[in-house]
Protein backbone atom coordinates (compact mmCIF):
# COMPACT_ATOMS: atom_id res chain seq x y z
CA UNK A 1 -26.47 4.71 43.35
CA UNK A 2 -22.80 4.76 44.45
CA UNK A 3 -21.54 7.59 46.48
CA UNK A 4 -18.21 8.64 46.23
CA UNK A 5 -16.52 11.53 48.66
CA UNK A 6 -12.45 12.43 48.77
CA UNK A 7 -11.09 12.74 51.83
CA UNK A 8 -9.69 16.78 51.41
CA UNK A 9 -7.87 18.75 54.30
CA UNK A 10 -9.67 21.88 51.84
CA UNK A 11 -12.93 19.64 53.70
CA UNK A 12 -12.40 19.92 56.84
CA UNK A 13 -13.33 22.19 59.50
CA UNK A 14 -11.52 23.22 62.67
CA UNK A 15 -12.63 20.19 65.47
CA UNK A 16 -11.26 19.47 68.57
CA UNK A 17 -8.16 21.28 67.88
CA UNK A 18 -7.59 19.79 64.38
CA UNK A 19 -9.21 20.00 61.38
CA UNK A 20 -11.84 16.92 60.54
CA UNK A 21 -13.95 16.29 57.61
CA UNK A 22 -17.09 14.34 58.43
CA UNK A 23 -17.67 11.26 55.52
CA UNK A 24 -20.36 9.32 55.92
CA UNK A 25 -23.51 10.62 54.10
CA UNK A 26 -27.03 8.92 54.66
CA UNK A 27 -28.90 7.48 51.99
CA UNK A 28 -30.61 4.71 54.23
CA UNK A 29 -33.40 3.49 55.68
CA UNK A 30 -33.58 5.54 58.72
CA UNK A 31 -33.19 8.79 59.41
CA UNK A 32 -29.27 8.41 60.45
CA UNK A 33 -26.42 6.20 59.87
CA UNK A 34 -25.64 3.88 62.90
CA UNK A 35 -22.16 5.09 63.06
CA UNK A 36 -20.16 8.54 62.48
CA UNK A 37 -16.76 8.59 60.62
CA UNK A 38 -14.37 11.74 60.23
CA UNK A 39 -10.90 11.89 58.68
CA UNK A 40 -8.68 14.07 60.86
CA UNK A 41 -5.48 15.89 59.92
CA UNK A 42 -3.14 16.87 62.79
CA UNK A 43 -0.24 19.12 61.86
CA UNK A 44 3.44 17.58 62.84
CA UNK A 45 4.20 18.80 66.46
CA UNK A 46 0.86 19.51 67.76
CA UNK A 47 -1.54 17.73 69.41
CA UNK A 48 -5.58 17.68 69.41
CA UNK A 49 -7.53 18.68 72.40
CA UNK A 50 -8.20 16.22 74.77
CA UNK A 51 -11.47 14.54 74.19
CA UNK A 52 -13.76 11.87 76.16
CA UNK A 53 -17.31 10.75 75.25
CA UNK A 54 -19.44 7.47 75.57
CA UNK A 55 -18.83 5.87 72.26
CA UNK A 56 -16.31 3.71 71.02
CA UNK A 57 -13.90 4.67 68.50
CA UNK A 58 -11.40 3.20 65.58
CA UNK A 59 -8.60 5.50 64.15
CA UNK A 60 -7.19 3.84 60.98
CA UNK A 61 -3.91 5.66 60.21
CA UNK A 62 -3.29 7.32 56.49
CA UNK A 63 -0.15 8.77 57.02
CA UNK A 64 2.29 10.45 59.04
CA UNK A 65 3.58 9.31 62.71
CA UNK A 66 2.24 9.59 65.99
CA UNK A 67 1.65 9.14 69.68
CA UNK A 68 -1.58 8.66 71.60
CA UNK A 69 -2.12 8.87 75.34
CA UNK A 70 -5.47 6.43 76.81
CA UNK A 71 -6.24 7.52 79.85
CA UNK A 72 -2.35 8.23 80.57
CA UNK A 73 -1.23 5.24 78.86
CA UNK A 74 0.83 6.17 75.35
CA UNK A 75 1.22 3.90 72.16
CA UNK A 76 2.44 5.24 68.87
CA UNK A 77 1.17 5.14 65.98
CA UNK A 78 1.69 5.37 62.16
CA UNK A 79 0.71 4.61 58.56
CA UNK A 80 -1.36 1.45 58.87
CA UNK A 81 -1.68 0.77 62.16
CA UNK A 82 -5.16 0.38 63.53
CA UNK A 83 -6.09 1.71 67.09
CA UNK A 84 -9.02 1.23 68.88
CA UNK A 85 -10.15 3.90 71.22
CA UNK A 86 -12.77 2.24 74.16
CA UNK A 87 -15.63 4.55 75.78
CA UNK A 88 -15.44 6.91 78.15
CA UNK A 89 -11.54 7.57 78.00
CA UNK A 90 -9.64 10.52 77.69
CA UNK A 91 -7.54 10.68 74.84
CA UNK A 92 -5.25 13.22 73.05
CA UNK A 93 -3.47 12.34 69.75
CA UNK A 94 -0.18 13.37 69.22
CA UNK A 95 1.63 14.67 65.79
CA UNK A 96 5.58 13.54 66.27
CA UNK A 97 6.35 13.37 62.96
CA UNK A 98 8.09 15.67 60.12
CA UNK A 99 4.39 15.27 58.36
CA UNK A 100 0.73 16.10 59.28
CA UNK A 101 -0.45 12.74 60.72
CA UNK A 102 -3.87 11.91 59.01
CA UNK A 103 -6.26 8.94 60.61
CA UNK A 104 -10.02 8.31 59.65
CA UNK A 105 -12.04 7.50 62.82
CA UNK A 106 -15.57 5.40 62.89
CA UNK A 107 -17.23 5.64 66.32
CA UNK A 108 -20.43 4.11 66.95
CA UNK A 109 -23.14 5.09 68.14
CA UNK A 110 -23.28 7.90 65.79
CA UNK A 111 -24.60 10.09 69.34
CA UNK A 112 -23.49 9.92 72.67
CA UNK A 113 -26.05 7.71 74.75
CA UNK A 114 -28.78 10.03 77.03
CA UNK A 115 -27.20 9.97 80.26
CA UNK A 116 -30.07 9.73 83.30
CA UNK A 117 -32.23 12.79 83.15
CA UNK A 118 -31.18 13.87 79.91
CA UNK A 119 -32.27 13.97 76.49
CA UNK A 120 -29.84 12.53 73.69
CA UNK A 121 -29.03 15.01 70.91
């Protein structure tokens, strides 16, 4: 059976300062899919909350220009461009554009590992 979902601003729900639409269903094996994937939508001018967390991350850019700051390091970005995000570094994405900038982002694993002590969610 092929699954088919539109990525929709309508979608998404307010995230991390932006809105995000979460688009991977499950239809597998196990209970959850190894990785999580969300398109974003970031209105020109603003910026989304800064965010850290122990999983990697790859934004692939839809549309629209921006700027995002690693760890205090910046890099733009725009239609096309692929970014990868590494674990465990702040990062805030940047809308510098006359449009919304709109990225999909897969980060893997699909929760953050248990840190010592603690259960993973």
């Amino acid at each position: 059976m092929i699954t088919k979902i539109r990525i929709d601003r309508n979608s998404a729900a307010e995230e991390f300062g932006m809105r995000c639409q979460r688009i991977i269903p499950w239809a597998g094996a196990g209970e959850e899919p190894p990785v999580g994937a969300m398109a974003c939508f970031l209105p020109a001018g603003s910026s989304s909350a800064p965010d850290c967390h122990d999983q990697d991350e790859v934004m692939i850019v839809m549309s629209g220009t921006g700027r995002i700051t690693l760890d205090g390091e910046d890099t733009s970005c725009g239609a096309g461009d692929v970014v990868v995000l590494p674990r465990n570094q702040e990062h805030v994405v940047h809308s510098t554009g006359d449009s919304e900038l709109q990225w999909v982002s897969f980060y893997w694993p699909l929760h953050e590992p248990a840190k010592d002590g603690e259960v993973s969610a």
